[in-house]
C-alpha atoms as a PDB file:
ATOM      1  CA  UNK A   1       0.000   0.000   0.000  1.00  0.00           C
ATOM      2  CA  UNK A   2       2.757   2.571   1.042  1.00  0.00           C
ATOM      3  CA  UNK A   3       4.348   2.366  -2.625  1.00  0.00           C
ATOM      4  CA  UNK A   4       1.320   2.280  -4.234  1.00  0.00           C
ATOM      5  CA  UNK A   5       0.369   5.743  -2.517  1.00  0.00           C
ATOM      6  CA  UNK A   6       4.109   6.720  -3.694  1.00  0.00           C
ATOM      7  CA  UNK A   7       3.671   6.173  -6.809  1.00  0.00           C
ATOM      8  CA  UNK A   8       0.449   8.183  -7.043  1.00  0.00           C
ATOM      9  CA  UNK A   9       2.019  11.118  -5.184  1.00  0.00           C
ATOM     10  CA  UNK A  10       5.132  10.821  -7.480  1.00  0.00           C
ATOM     11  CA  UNK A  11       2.242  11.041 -10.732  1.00  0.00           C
ATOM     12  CA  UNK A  12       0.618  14.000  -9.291  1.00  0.00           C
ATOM     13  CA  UNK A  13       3.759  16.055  -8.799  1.00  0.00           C
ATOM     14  CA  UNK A  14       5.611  15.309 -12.064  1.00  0.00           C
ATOM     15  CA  UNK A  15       2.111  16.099 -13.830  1.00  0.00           C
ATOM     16  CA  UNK A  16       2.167  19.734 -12.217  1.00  0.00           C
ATOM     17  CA  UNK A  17       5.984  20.487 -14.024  1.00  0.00           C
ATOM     18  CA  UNK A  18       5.027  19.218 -17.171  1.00  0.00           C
ATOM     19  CA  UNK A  19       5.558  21.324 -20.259  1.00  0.00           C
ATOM     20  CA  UNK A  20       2.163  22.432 -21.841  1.00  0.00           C
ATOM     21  CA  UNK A  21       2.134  22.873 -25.609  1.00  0.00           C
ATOM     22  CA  UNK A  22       4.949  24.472 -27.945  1.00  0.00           C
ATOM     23  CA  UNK A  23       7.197  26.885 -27.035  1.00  0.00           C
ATOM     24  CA  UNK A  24       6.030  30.480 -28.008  1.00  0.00           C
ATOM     25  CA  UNK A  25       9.878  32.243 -27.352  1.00  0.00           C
ATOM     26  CA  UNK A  26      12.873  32.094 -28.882  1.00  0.00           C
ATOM     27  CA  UNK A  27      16.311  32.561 -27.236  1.00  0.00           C
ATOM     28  CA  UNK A  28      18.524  35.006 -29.951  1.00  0.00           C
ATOM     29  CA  UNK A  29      21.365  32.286 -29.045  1.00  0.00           C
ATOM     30  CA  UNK A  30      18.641  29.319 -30.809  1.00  0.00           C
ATOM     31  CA  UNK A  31      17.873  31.097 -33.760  1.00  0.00           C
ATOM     32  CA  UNK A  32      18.481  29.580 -36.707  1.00  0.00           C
ATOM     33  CA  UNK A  33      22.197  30.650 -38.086  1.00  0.00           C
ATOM     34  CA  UNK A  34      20.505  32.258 -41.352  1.00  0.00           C
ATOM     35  CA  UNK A  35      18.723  34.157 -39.640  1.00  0.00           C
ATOM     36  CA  UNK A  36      21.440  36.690 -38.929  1.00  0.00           C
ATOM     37  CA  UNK A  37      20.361  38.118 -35.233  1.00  0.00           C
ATOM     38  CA  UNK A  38      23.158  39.006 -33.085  1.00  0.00           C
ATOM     39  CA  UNK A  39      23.691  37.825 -30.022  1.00  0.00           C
ATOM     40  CA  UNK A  40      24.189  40.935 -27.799  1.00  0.00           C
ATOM     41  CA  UNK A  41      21.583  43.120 -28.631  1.00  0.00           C
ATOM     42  CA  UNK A  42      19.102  41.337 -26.493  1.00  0.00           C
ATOM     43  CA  UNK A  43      17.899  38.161 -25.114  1.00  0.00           C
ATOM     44  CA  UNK A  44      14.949  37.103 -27.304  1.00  0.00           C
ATOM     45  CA  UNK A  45      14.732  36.906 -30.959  1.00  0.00           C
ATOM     46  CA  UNK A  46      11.011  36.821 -32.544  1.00  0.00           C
ATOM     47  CA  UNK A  47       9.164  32.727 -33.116  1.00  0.00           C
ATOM     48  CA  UNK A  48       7.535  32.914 -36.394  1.00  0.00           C
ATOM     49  CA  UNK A  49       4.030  31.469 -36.290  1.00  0.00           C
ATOM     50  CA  UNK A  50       3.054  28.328 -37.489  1.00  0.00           C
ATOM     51  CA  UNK A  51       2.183  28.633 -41.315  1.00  0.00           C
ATOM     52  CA  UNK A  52       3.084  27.671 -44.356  1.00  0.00           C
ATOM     53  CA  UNK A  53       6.626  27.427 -43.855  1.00  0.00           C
ATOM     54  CA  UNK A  54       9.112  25.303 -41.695  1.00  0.00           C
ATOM     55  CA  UNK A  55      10.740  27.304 -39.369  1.00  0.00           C
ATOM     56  CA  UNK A  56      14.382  26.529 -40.260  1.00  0.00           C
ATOM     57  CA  UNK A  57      13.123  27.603 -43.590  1.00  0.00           C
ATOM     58  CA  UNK A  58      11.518  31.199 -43.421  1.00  0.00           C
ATOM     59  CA  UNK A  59      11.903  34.107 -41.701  1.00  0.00           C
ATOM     60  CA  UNK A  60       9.633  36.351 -39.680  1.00  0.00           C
ATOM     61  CA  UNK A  61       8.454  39.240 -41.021  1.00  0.00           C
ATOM     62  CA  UNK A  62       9.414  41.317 -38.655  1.00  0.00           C
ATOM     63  CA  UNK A  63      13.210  40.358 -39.000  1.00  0.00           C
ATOM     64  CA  UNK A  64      12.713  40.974 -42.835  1.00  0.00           C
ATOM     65  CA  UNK A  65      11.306  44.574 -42.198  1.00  0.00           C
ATOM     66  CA  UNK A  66      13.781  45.804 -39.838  1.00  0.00           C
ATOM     67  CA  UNK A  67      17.169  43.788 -40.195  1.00  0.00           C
ATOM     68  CA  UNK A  68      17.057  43.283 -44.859  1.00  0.00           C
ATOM     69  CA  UNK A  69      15.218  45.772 -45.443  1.00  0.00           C
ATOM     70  CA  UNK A  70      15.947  48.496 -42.946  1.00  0.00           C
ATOM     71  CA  UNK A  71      12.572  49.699 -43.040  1.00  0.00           C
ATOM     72  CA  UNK A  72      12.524  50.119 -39.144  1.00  0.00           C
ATOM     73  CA  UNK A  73      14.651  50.681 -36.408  1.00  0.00           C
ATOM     74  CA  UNK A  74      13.340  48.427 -33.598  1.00  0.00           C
ATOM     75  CA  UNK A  75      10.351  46.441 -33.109  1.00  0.00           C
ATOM     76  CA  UNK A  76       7.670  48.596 -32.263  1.00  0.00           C
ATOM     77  CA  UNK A  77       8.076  50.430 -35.671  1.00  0.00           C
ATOM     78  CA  UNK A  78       8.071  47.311 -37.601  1.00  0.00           C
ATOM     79  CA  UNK A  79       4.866  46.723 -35.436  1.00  0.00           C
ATOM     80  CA  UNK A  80       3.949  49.733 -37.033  1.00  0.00           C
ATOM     81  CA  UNK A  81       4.168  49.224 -40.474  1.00  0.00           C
ATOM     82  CA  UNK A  82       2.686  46.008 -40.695  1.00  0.00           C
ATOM     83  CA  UNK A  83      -0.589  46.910 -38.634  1.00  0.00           C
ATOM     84  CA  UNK A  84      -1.113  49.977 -41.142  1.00  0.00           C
ATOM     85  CA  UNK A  85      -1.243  47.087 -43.195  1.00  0.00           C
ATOM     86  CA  UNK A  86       1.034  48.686 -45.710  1.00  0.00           C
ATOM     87  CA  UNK A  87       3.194  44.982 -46.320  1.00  0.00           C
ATOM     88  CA  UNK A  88       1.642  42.363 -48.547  1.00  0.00           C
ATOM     89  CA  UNK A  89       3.334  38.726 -48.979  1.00  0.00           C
ATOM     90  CA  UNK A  90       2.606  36.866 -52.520  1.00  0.00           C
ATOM     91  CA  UNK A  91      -0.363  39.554 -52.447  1.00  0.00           C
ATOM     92  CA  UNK A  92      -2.179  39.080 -49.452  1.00  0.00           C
ATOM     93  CA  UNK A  93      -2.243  41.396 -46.757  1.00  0.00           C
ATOM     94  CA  UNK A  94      -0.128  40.408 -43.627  1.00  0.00           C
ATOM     95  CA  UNK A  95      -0.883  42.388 -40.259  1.00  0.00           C
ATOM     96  CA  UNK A  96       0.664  39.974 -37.822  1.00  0.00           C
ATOM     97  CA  UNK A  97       4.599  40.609 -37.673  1.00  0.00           C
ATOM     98  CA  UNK A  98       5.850  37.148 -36.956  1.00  0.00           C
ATOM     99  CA  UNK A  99       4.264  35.545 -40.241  1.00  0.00           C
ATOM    100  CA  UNK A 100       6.620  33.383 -41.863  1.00  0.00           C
ATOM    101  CA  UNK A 101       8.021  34.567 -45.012  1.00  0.00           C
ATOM    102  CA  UNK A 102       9.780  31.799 -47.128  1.00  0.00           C
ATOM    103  CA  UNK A 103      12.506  31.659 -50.044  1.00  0.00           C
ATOM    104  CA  UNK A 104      10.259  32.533 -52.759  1.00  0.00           C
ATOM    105  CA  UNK A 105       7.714  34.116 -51.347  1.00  0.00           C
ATOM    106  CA  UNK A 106       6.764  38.128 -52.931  1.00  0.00           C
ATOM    107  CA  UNK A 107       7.296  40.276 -50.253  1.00  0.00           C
ATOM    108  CA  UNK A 108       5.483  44.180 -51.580  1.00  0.00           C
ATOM    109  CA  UNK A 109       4.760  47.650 -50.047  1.00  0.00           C
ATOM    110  CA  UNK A 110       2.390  49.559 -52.313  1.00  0.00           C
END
């Protein structure tokens, strides 16, 4: 009886540490190499969503907006730009700033 009670115990506890569902940050030090972030300018680079793209094969928006193109200087105006929703990707709208844009993918700004 004592190590079945154990055992239950045991099952509760390692239930209440378990991980729940995918991890929504990104450490700039686990970001893919391609990606380009450096390392010192903060701790956390920005996830791309889920979408149509791997994620060791896209980038997010956001990185394409204000490290390629230099169209901002830090996140919130990248924010900025895409909820004007002034950036289109093979010709749809995109207002969320971590959407995954992949290697042949039509990034415009009318």
């Amino acid at each position: 009886k004592l190590q079945f009670l154990y055992l239950i115990a045991f099952r509760v506890d390692s239930l209440a540490t378990m991980g729940r569902g995918p991890k929504k940050h990104m450490k700039r030090l686990a970001a893919p190499r391609h990606w380009m972030v450096d390392k010192l300018a903060g701790v956390y680079a920005p996830k791309a969503r889920p979408g149509a793209h791997k994620e060791r094969e896209s980038l997010p928006l956001i990185l394409i907006l204000r490290n390629r193109m230099k169209l901002a200087l830090t996140r919130n105006e990248a924010m900025l730009i895409t909820k004007q929703r002034l950036v289109t990707v093979d010709g749809r709208v995109k207002c969320d700033p971590k959407t995954p844009v992949g290697f042949m993918d039509v990034l415009a700004m009318p």
